[in-house]
C-alpha atoms as a PDB file:
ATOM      1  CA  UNK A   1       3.830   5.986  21.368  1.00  0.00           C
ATOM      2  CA  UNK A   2       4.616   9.619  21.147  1.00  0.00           C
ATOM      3  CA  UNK A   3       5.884  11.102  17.883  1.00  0.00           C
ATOM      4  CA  UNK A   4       9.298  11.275  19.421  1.00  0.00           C
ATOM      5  CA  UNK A   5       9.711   7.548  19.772  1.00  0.00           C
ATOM      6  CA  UNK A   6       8.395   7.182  16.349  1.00  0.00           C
ATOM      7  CA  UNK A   7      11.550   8.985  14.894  1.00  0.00           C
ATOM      8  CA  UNK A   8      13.689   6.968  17.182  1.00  0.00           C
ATOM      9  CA  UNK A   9      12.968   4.127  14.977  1.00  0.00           C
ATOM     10  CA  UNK A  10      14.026   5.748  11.649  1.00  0.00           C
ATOM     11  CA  UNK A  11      15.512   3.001   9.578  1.00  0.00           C
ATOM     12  CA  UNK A  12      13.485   0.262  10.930  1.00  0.00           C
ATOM     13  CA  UNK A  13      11.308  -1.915   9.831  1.00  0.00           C
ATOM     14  CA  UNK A  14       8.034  -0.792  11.793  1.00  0.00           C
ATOM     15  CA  UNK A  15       5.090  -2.319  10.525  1.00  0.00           C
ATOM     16  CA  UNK A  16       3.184  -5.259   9.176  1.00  0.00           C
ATOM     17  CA  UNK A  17      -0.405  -5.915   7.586  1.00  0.00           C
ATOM     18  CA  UNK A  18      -2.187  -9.222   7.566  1.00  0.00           C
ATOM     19  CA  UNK A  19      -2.934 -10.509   3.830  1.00  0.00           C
ATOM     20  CA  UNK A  20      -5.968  -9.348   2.389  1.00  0.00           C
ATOM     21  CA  UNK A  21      -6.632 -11.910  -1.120  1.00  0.00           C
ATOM     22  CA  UNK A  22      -7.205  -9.539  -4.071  1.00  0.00           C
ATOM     23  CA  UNK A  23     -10.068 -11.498  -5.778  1.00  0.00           C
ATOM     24  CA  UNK A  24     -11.574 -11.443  -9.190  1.00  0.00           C
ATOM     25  CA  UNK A  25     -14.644  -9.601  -7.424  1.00  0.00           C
ATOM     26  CA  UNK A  26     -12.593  -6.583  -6.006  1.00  0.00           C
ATOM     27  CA  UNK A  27     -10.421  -6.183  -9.756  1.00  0.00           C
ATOM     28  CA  UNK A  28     -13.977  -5.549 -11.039  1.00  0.00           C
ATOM     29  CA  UNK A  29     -15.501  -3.081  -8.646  1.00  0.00           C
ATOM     30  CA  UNK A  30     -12.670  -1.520  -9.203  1.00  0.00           C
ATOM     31  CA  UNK A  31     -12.803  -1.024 -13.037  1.00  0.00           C
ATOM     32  CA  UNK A  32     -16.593   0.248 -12.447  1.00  0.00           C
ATOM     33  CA  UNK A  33     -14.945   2.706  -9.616  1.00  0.00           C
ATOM     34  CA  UNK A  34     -12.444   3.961 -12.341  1.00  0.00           C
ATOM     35  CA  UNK A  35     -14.036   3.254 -15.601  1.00  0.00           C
ATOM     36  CA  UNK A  36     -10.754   1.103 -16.592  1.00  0.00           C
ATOM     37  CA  UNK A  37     -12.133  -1.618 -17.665  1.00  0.00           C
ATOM     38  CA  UNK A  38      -9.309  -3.064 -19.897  1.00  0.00           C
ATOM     39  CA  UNK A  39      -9.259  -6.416 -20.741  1.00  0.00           C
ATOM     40  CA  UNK A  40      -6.659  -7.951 -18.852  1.00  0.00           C
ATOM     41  CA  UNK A  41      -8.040  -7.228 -15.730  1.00  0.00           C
ATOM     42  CA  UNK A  42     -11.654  -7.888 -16.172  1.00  0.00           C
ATOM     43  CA  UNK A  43     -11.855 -10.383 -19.178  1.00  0.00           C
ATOM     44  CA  UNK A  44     -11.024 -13.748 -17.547  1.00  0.00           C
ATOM     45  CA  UNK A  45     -10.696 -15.604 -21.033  1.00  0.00           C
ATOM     46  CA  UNK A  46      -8.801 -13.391 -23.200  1.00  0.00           C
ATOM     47  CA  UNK A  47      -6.494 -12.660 -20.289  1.00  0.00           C
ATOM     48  CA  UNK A  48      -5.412 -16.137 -20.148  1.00  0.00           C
ATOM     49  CA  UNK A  49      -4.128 -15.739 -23.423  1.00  0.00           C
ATOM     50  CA  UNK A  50      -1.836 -13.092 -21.960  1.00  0.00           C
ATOM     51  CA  UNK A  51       2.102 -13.516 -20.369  1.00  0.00           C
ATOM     52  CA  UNK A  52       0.182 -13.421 -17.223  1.00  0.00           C
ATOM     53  CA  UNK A  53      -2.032 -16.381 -17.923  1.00  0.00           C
ATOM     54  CA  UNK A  54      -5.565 -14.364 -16.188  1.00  0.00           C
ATOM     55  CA  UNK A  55      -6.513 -11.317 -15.144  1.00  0.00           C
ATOM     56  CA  UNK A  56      -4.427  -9.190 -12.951  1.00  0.00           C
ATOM     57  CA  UNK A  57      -4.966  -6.309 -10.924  1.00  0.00           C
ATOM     58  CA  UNK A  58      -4.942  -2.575 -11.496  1.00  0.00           C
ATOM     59  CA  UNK A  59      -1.718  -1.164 -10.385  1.00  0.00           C
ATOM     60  CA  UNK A  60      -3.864   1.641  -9.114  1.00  0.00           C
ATOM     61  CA  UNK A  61      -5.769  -0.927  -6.704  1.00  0.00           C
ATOM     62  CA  UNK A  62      -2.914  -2.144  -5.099  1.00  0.00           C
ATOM     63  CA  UNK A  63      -1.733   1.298  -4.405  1.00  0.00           C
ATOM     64  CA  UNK A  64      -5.206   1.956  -3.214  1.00  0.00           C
ATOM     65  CA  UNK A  65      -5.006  -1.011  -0.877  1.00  0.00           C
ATOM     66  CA  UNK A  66      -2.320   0.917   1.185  1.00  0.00           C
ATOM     67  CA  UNK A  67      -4.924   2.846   3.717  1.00  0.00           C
ATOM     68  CA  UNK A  68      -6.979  -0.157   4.923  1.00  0.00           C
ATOM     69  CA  UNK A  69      -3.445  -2.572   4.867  1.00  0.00           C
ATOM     70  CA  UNK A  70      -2.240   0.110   6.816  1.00  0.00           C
ATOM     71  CA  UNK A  71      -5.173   0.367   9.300  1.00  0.00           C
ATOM     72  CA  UNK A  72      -5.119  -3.159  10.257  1.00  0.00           C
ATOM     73  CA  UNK A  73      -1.141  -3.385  10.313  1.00  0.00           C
ATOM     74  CA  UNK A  74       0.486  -3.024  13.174  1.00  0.00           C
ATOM     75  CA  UNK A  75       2.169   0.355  12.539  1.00  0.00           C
ATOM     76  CA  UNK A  76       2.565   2.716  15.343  1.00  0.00           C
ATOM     77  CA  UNK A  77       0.053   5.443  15.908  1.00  0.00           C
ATOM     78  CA  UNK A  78       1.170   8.793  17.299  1.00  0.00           C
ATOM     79  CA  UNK A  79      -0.239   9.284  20.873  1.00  0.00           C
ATOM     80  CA  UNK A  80      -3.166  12.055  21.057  1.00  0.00           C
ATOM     81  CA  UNK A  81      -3.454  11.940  17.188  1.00  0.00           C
ATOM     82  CA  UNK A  82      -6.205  14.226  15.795  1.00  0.00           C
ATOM     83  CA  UNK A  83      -6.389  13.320  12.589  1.00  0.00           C
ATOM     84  CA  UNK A  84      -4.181  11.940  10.025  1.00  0.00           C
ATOM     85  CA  UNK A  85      -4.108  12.892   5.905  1.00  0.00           C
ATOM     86  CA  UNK A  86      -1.870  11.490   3.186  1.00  0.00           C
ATOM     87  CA  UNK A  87       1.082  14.341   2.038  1.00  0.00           C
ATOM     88  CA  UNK A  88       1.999  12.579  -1.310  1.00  0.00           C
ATOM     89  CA  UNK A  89       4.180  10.097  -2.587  1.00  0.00           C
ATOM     90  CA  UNK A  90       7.814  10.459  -4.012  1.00  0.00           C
ATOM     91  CA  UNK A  91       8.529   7.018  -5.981  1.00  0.00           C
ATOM     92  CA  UNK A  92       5.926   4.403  -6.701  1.00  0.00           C
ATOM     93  CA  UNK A  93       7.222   1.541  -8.937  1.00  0.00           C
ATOM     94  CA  UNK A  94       4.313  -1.332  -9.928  1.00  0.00           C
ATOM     95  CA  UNK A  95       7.621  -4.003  -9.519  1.00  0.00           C
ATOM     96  CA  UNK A  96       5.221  -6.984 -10.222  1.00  0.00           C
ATOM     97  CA  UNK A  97       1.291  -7.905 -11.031  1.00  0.00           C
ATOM     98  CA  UNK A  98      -0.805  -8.612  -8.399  1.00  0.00           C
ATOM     99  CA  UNK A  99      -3.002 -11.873 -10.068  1.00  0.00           C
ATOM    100  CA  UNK A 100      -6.547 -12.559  -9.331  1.00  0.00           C
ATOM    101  CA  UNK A 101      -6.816 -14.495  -5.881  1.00  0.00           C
ATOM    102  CA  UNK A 102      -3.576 -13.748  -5.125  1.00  0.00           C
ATOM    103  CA  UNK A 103      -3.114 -12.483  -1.019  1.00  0.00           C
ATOM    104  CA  UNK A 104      -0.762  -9.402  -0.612  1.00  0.00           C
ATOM    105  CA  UNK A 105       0.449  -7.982   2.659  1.00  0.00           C
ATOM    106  CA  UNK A 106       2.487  -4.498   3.248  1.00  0.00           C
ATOM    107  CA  UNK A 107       5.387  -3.908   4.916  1.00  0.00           C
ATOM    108  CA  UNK A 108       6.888  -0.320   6.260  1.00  0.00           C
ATOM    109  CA  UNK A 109      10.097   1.053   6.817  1.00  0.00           C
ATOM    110  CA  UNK A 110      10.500   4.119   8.535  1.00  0.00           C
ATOM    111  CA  UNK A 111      12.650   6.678   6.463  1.00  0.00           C
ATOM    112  CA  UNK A 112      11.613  10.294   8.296  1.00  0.00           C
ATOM    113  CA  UNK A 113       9.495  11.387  11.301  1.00  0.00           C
ATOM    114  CA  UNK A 114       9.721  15.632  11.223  1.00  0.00           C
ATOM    115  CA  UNK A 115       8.116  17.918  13.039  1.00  0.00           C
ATOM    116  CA  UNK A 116       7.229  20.563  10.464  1.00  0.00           C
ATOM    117  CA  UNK A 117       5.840  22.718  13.251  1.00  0.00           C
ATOM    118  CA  UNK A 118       4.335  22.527  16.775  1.00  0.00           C
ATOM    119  CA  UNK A 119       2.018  19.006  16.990  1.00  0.00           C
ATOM    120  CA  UNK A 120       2.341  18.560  13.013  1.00  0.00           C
ATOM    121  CA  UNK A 121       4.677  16.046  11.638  1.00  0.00           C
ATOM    122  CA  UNK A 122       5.620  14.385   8.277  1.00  0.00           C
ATOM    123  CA  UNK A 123       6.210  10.894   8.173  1.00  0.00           C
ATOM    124  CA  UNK A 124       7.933   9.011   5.400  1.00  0.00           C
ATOM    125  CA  UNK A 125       7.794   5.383   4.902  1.00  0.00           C
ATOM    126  CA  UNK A 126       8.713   2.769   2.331  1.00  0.00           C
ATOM    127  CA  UNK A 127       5.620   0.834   1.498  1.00  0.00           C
ATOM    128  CA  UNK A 128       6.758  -2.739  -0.013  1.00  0.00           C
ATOM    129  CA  UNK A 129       3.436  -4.481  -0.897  1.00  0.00           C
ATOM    130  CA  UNK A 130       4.273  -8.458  -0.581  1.00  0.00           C
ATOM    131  CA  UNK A 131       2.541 -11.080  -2.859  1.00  0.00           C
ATOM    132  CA  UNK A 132       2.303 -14.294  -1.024  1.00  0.00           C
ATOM    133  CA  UNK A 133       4.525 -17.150  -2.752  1.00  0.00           C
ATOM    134  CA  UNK A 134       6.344 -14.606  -4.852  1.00  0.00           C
ATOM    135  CA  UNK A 135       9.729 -13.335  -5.147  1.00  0.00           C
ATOM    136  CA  UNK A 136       8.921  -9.749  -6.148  1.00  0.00           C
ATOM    137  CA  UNK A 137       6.305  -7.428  -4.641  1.00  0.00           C
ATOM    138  CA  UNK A 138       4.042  -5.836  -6.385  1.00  0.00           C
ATOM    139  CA  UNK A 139       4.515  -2.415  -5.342  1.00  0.00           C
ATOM    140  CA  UNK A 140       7.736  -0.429  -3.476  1.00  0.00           C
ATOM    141  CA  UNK A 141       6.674   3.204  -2.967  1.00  0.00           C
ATOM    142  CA  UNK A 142       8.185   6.078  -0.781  1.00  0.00           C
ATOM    143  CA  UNK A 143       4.967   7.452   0.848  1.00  0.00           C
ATOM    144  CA  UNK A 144       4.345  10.578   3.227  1.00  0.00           C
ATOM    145  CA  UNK A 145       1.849  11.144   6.000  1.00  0.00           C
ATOM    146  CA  UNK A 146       1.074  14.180   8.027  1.00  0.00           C
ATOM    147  CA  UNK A 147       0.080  13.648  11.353  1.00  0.00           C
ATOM    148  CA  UNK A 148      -1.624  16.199  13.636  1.00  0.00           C
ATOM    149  CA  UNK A 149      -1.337  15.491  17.549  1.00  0.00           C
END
């Protein structure tokens, strides 16, 4: 699809990631990756003694997750793409916790496809990261991606 048709679908949904389970295993590579190892994400017993009943994970991680969810989603991929690098993000709201063995999925929404000059171009996208069974994600960011074609 060339970066043209991409923008033609500005306010459209435009992608979807299977679910990837975020299990008890990943939370705690994670707080070695980070050095956060606070207890409700990596103590299994004094977490259940939390609102949340176990351990949870890292806001951070599910905001990490958005790379590989988007790799195996189904988003479109500018034709004759080079090389792609994240720009930054403009909101990022942690809506809802993300609890051991729990599956999340993302979903994106395309707000802006700009050519910022010849074979370069911004895109922006709403990232809504689903938890399965639940009401409320667990993430809704506003995320931007530069493209070179």
């Amino acid at each position: 699809m060339t970066p043209q048709e991409i923008a033609e679908k500005v306010g459209e949904q435009i992608g979807t990631s299977p679910w990837v389970e975020i299990s008890q295993e990943r939370i705690n590579q994670f707080a070695e990756a980070t050095g956060d190892h606070q207890f409700i994400h990596v103590n299994e017993e004094a977490a259940k003694m939390t609102p949340f009943g176990g351990t949870i994970a890292h806001g951070f991680l599910t905001l990490s997750m958005i790379p590989y969810l988007s790799a195996e989603s189904d988003l479109p991929k500018p034709d004759g793409i080079k090389m792609a690098v994240n720009y930054g993000g403009n909101k990022t709201r942690f809506v809802n916790p993300v609890r051991s063995g729990k599956r999340i999925r993302g979903h994106w929404k395309l707000l802006e496809m700009t050519e910022k000059r010849p074979g370069q171009w911004q895109q922006t996208v709403e990232i809504t990261i689903e938890i399965e069974g639940e009401d409320k994600p667990a993430l809704i960011c506003e995320w931007m991606t530069m493209f070179f074609v």
